[in-house]
N, C-alpha and C. Protein backbone atom coordinates (compact mmCIF):
# COMPACT_ATOMS: atom_id res chain seq x y z
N UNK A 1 83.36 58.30 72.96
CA UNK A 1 83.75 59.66 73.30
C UNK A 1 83.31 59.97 74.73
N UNK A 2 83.83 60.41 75.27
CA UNK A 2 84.24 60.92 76.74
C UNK A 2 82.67 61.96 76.80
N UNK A 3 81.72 61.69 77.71
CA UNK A 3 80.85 63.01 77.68
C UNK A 3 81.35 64.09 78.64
N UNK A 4 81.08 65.07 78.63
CA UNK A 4 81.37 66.14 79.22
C UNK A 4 80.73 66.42 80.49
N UNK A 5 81.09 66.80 81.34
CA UNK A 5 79.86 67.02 82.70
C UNK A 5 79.28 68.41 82.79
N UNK A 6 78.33 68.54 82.56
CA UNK A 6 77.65 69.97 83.27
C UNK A 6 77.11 69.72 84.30
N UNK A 7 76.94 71.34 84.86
CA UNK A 7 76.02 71.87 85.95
C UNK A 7 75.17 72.96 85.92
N UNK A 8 74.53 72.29 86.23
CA UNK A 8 72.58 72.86 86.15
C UNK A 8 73.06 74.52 87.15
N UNK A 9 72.88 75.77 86.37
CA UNK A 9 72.50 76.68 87.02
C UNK A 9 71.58 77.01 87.31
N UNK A 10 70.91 77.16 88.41
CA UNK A 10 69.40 77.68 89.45
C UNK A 10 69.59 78.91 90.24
N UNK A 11 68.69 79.27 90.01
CA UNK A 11 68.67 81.12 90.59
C UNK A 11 67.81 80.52 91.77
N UNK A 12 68.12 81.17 93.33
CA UNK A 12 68.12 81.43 94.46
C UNK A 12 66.94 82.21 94.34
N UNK A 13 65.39 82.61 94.01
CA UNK A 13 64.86 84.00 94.06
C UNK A 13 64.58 84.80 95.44
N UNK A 14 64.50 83.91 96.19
CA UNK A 14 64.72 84.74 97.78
C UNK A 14 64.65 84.01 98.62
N UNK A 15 64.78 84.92 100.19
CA UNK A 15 65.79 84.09 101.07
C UNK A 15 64.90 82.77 101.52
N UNK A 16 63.52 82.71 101.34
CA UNK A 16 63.25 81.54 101.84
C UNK A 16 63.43 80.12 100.78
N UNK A 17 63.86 80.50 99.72
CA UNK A 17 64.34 79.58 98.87
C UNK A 17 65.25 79.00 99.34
N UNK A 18 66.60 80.06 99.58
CA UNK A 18 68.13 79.42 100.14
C UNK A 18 67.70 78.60 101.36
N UNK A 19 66.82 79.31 102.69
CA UNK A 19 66.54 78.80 103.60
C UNK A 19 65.84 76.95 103.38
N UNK A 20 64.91 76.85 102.02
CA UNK A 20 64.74 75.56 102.26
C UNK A 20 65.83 74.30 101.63
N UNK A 21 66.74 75.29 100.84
CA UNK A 21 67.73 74.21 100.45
C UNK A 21 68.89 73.98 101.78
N UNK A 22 68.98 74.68 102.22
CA UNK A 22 70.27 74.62 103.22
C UNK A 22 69.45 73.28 104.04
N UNK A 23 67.95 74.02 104.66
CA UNK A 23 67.28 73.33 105.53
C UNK A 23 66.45 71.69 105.56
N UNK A 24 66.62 71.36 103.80
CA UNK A 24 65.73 70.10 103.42
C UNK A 24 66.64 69.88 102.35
N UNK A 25 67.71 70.44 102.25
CA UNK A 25 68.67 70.01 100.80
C UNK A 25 67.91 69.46 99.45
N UNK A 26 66.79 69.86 99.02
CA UNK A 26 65.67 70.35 97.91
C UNK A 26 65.53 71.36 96.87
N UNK A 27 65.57 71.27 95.95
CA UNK A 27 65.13 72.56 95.00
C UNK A 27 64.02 72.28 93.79
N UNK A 28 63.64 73.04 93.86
CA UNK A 28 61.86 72.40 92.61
C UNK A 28 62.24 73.20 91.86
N UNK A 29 62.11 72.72 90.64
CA UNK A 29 61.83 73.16 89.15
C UNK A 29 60.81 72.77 88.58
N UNK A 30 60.04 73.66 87.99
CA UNK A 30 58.46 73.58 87.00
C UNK A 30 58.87 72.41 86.35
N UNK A 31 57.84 71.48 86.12
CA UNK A 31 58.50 70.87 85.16
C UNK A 31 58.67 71.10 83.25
N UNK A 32 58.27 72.46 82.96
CA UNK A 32 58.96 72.53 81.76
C UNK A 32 59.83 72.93 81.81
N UNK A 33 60.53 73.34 82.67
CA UNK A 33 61.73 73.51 83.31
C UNK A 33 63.13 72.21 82.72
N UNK A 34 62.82 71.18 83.11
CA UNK A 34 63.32 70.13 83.72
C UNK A 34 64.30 69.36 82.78
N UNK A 35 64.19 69.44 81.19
CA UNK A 35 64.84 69.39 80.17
C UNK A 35 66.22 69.97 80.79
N UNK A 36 66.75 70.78 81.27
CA UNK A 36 68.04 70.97 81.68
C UNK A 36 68.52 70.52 82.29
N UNK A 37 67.69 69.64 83.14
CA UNK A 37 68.30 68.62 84.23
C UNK A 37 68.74 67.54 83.55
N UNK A 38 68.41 67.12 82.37
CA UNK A 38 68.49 65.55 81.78
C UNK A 38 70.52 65.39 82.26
N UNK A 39 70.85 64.55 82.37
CA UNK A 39 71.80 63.83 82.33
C UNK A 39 73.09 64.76 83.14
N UNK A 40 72.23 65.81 84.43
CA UNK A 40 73.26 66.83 84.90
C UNK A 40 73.58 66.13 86.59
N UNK A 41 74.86 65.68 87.01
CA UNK A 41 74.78 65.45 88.21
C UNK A 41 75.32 66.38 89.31
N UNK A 42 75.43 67.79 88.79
CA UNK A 42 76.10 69.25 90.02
C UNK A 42 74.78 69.91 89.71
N UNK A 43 74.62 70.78 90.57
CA UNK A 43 73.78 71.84 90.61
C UNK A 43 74.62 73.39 91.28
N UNK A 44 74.59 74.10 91.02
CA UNK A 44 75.03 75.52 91.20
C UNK A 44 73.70 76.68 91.63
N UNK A 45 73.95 77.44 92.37
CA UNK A 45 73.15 78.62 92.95
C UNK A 45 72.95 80.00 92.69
N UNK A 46 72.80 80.27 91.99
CA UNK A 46 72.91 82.00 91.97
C UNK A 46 72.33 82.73 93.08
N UNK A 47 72.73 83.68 93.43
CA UNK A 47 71.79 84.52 94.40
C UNK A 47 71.73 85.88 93.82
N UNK A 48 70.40 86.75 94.40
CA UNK A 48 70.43 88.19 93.61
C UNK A 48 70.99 88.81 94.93
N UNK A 49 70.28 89.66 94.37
CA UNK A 49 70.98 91.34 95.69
C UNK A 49 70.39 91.28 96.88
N UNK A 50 69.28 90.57 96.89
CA UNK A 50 68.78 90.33 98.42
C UNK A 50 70.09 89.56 99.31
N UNK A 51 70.89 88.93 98.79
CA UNK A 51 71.76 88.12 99.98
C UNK A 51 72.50 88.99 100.73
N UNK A 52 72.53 89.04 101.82
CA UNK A 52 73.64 90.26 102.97
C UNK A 52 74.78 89.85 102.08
N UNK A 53 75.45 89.05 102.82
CA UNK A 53 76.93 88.70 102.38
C UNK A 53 77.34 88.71 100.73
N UNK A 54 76.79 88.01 99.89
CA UNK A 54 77.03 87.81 99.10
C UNK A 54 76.22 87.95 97.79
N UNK A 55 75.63 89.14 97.52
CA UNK A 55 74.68 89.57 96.49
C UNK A 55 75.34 89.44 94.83
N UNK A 56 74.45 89.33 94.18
CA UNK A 56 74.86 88.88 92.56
C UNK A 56 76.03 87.76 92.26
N UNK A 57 75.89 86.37 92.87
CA UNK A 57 77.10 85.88 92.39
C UNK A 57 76.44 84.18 92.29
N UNK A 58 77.35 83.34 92.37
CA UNK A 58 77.09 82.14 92.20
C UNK A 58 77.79 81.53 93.67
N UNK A 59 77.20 81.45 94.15
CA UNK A 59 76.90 81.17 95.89
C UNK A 59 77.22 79.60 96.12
N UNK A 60 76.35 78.62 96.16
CA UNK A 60 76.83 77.64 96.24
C UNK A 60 76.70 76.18 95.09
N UNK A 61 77.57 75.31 95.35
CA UNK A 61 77.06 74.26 94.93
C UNK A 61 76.69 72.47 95.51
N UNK A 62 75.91 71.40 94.57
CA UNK A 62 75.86 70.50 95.21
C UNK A 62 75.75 69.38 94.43
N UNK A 63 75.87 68.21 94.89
CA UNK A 63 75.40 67.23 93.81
C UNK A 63 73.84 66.61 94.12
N UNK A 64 73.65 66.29 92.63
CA UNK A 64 72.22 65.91 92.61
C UNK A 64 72.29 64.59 92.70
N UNK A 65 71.50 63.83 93.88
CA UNK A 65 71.26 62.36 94.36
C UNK A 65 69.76 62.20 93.73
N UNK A 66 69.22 62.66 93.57
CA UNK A 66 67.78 62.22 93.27
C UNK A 66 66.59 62.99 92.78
N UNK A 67 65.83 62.95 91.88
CA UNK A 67 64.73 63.58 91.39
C UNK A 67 63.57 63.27 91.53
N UNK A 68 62.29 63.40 91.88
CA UNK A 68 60.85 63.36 91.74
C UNK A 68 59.90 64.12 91.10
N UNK A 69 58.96 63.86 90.49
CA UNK A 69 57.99 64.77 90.18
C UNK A 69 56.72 64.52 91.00
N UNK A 70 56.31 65.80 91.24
CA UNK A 70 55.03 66.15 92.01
C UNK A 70 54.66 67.49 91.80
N UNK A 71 53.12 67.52 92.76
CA UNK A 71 52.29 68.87 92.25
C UNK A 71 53.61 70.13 93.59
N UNK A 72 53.39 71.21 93.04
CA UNK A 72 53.87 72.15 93.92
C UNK A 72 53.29 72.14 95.00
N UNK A 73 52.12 72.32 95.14
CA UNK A 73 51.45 71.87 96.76
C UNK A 73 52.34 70.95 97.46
N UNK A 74 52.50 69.81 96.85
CA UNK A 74 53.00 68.66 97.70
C UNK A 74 54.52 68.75 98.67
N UNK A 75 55.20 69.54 97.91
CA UNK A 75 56.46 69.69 98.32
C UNK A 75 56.44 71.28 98.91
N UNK A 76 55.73 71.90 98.76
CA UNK A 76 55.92 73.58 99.02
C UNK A 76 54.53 73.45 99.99
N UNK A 77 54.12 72.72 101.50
CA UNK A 77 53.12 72.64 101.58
C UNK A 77 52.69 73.93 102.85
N UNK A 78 53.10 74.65 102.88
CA UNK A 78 53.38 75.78 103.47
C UNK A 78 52.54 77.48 102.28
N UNK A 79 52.43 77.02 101.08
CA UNK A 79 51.90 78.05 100.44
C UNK A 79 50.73 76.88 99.49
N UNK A 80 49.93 76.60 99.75
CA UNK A 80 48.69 75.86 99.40
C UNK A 80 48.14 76.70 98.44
N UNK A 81 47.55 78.06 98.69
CA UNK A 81 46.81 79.12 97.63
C UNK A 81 47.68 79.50 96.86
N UNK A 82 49.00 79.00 96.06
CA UNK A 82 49.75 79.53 95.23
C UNK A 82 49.20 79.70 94.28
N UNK A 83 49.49 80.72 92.83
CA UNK A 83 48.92 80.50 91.63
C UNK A 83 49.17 79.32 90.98
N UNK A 84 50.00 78.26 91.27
CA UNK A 84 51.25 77.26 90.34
C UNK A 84 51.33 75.83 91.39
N UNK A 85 50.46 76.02 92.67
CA UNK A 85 50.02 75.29 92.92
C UNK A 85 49.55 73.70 93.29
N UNK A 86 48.94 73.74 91.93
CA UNK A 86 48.58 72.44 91.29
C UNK A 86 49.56 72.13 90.31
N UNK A 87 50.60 72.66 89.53
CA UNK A 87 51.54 72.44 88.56
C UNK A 87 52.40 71.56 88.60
N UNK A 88 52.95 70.95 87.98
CA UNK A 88 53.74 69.53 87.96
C UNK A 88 55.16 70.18 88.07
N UNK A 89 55.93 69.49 89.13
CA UNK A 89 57.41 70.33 89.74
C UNK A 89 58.68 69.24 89.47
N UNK A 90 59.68 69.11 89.04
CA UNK A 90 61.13 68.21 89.42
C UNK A 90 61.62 68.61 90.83
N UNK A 91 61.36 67.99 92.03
CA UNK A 91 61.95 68.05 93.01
C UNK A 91 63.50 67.40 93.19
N UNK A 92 64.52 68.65 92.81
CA UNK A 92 66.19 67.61 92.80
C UNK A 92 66.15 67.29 94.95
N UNK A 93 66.49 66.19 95.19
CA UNK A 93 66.94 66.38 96.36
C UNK A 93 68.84 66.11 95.63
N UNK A 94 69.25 66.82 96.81
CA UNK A 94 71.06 67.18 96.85
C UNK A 94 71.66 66.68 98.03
N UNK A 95 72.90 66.52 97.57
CA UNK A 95 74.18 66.09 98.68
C UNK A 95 75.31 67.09 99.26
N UNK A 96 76.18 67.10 99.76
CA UNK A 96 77.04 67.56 99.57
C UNK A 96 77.09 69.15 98.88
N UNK A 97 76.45 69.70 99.77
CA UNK A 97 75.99 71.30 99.72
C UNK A 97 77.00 72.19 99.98
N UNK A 98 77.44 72.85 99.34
CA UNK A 98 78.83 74.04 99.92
C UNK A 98 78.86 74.77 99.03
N UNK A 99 79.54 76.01 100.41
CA UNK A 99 80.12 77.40 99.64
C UNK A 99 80.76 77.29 99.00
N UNK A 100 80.58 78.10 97.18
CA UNK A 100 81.49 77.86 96.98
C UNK A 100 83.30 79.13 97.15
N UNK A 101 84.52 78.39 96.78
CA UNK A 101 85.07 79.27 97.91
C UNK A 101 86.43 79.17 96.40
N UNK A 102 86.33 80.18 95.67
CA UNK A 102 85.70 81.33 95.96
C UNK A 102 84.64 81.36 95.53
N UNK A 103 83.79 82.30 95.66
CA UNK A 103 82.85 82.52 95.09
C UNK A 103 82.48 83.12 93.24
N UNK A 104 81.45 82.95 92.18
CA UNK A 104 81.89 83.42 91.00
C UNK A 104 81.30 84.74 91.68
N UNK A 105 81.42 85.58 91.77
CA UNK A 105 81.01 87.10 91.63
C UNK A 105 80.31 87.23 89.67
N UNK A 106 79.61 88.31 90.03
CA UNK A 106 78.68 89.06 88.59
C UNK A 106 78.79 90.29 89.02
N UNK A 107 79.25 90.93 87.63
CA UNK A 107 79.68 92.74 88.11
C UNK A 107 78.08 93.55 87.82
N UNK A 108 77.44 92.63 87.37
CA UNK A 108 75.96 93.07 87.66
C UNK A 108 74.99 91.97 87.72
N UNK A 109 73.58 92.61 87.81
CA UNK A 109 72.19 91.65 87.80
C UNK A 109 72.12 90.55 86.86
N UNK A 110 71.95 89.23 87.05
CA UNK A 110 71.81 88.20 85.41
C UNK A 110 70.49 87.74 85.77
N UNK A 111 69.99 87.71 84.31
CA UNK A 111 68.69 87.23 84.32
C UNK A 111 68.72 85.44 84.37
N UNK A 112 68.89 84.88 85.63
CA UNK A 112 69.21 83.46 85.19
C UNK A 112 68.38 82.70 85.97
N UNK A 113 67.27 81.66 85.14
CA UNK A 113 66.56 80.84 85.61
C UNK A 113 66.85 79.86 85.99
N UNK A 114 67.21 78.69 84.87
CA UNK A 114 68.25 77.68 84.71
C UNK A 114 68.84 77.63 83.38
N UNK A 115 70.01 77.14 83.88
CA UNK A 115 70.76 76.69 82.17
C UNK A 115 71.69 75.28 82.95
N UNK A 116 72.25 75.06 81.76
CA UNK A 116 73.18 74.17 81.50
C UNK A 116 74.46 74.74 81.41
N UNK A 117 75.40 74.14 82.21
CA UNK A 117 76.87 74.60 81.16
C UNK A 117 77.53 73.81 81.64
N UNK A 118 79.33 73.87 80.85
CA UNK A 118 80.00 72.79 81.18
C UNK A 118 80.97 73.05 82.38
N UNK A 119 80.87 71.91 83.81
CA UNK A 119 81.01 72.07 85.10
C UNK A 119 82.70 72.77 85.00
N UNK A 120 83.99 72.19 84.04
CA UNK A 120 85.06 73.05 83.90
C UNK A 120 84.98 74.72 83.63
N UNK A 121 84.02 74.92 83.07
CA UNK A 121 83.70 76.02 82.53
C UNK A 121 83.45 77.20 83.81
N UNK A 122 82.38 76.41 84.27
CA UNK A 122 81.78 77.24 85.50
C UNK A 122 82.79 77.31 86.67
N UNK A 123 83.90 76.33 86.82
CA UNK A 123 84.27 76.54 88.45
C UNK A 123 85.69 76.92 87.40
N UNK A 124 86.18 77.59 86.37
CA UNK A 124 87.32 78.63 85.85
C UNK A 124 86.78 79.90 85.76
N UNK A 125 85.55 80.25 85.89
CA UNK A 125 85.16 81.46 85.72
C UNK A 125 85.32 82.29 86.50
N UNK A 126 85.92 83.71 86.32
CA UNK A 126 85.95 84.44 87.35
C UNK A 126 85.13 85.40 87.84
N UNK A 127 84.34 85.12 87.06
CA UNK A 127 82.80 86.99 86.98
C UNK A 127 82.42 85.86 86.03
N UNK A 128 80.96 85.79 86.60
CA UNK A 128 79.90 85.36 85.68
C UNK A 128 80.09 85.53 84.51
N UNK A 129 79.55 86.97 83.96
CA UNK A 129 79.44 87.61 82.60
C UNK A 129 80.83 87.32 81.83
N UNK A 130 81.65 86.38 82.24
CA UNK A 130 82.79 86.19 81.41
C UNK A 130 82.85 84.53 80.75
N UNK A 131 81.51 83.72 81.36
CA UNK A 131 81.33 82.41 81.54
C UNK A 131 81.48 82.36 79.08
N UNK A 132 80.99 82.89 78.75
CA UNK A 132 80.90 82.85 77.10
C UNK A 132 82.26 82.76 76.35
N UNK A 133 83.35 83.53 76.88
CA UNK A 133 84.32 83.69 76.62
C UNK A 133 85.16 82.55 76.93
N UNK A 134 85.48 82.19 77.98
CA UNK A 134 85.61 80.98 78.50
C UNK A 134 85.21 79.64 77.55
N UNK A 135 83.92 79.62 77.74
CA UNK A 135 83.52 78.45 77.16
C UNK A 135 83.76 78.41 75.03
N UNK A 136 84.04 79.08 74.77
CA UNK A 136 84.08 79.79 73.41
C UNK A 136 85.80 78.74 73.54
N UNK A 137 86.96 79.05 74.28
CA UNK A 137 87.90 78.90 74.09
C UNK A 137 88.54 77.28 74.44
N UNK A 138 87.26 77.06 74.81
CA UNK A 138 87.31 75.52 75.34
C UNK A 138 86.51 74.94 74.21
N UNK A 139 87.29 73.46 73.54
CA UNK A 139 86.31 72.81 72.37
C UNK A 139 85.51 72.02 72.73
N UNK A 140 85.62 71.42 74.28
CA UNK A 140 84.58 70.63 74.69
C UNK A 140 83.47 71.49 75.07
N UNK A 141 83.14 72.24 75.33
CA UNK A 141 81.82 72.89 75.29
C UNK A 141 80.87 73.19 74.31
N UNK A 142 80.24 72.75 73.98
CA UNK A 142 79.03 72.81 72.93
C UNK A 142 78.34 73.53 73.09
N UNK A 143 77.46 73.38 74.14
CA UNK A 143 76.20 74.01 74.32
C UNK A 143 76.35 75.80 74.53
N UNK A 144 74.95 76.61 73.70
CA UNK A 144 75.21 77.95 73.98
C UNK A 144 74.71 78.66 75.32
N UNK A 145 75.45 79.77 76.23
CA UNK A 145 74.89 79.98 76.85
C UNK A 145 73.97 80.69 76.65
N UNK A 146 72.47 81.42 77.24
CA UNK A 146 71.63 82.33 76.75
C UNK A 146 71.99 83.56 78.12
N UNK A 147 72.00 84.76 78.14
CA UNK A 147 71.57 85.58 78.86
C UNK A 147 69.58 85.65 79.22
């Protein structure tokens, strides 16, 4: 049977986040986090309302070339006194980084850390908050989304 491809959704939490992916093509996840990454090769962006241009939507995407684990210090070595620190991180490094065009727009705030979903799913969607419906009508999608 044919597996399905997903892509890892990751929330943007502010601008120096976006700034180090654009700038080191990197993104860290806790590692209890990291279970969502198993067997995902896209990654997707959310951004909140802080972005000028483009507030509440799903901003960009990329593919994932490679993973590491390390302490947060190691890779974030710019905030040393963090609370989280010392904590064990999945560093994805990425490829092939872009806007995406169009963009998904969200007609409001989503609470989104990471999830999983299936990559057809996400780039037919037209407004976030419609991603359930969608995937509901498609039989290759399994997995549930959570708000």
């Amino acid at each position: 049977m044919l597996q399905t491809p997903h892509t890892l959704l990751a929330l943007l939490k502010r601008p120096r986040d976006e700034q180090r992916l654009v700038d080191s093509l990197t993104y860290h996840i806790p590692l209890a986090q990291a279970k969502h990454f198993h067997g995902t090769q896209e990654i997707a962006f959310y951004v909140g309302n802080w972005h000028p241009l483009s507030p509440h939507c799903v901003r960009y995407r990329a593919t994932i070339v490679d993973a590491v684990i390390c302490a947060r210090a190691a890779y974030i070595v710019d905030e040393p006194t963090h609370p989280r620190a010392a904590e064990q991180y999945m560093v994805l490094t990425v490829c092939d980084l872009t806007t995406l065009d169009p963009l998904i727009p969200s007609q409001r705030w989503r609470r989104i850390t990471l999830h999983r979903i299936n990559t057809e799913v996400l780039h037919r969607t037209p407004e976030l908050g419609q991603i359930q419906r969608i995937a509901r009508r498609m039989p290759s999608t399994t997995e549930r989304w959570e708000w």
